[in-house]
Protein backbone atom coordinates (compact mmCIF):
# COMPACT_ATOMS: atom_id res chain seq x y z
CA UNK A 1 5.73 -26.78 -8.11
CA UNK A 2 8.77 -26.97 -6.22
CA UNK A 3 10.92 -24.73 -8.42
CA UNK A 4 8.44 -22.52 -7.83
CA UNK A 5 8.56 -21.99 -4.44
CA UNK A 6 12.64 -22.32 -4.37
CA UNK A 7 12.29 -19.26 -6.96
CA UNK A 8 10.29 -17.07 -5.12
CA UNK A 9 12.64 -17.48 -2.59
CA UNK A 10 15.16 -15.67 -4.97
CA UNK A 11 12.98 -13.50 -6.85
CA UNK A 12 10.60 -11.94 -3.94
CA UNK A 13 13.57 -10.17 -1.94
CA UNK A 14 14.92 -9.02 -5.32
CA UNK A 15 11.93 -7.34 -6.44
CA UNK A 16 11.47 -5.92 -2.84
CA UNK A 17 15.12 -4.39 -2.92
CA UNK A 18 14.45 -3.27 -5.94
CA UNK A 19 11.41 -1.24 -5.47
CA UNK A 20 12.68 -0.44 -1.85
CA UNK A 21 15.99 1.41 -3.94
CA UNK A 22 13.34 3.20 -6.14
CA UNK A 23 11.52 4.56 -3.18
CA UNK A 24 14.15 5.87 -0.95
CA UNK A 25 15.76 7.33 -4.35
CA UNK A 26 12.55 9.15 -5.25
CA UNK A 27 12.12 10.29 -0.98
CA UNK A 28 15.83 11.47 -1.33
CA UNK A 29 15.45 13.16 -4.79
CA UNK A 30 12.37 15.09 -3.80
CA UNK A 31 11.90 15.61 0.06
CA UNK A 32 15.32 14.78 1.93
CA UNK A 33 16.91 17.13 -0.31
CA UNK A 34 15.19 20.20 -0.56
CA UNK A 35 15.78 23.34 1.62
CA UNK A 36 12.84 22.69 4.52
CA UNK A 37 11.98 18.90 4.10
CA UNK A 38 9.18 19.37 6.36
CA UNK A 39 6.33 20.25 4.16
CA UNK A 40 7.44 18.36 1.41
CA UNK A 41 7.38 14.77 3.70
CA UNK A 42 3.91 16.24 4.88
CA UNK A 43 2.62 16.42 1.17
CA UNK A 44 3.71 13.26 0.65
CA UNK A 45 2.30 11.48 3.47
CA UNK A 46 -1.50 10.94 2.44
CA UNK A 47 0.37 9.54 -1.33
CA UNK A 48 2.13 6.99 1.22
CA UNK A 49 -0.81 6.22 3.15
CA UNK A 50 -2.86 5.45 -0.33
CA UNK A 51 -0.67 3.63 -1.66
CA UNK A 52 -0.14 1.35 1.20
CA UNK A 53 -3.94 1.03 1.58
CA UNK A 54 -4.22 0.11 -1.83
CA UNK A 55 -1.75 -2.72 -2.35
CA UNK A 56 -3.67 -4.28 0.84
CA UNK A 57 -7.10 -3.82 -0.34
CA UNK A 58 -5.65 -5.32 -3.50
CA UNK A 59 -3.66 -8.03 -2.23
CA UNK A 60 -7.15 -9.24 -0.44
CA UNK A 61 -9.74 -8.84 -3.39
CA UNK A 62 -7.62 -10.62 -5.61
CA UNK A 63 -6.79 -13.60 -3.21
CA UNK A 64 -10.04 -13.73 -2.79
CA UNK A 65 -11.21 -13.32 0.89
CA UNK A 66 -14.11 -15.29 1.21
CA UNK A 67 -15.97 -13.42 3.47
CA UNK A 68 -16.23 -10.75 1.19
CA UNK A 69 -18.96 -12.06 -0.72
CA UNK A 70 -21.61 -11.81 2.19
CA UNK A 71 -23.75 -8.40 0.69
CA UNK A 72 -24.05 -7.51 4.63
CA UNK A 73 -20.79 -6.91 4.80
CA UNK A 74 -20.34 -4.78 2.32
CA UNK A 75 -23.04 -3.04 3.60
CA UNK A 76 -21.29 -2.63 6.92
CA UNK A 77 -17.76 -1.59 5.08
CA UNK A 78 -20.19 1.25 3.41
CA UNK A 79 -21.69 2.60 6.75
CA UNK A 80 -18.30 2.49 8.55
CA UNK A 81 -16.50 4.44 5.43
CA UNK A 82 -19.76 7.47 5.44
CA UNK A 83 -18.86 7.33 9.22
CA UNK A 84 -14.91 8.19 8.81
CA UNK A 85 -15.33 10.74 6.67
CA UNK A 86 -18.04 12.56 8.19
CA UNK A 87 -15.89 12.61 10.85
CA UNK A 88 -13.06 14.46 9.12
């Protein structure tokens, strides 16, 4: 158990420099270095923002989040996602 935990230690920041490298390569290759960056980055954003939004929704189903299981909850995630996008 404890090698575990002294590993992660190791291996976590690796993997995060790693796929920090890929990202800022990919940003570079394919907004930072065209002609007007601006609507490129602006294209880009809502890929960001769903990708971020679904390594946390992920990260919390599959830990489990125990309060997830109450059905009225749910419920109340559904009504608040019709609301936000009948607002767009």
């Amino acid at each position: 158990e404890l090698i575990k935990i002294v590993m992660s230690w190791f291996v976590s920041p690796l993997l995060s420099g790693i796929m920090s490298g890929i990202l800022f390569f990919l940003v570079r290759a394919f907004i930072l270095h065209k002609a007007d960056p601006v609507p490129n980055g602006l294209r880009a954003l809502p890929v960001f923002y769903a990708c971020t939004v679904g390594i946390n929704l992920f990260s919390i189903m599959y830990t489990g989040a125990p309060w997830l299981k109450s059905p009225r909850r749910w419920l109340a995630c559904a009504h608040f996602r019709r609301l936000q996008a009948s607002v767009r």
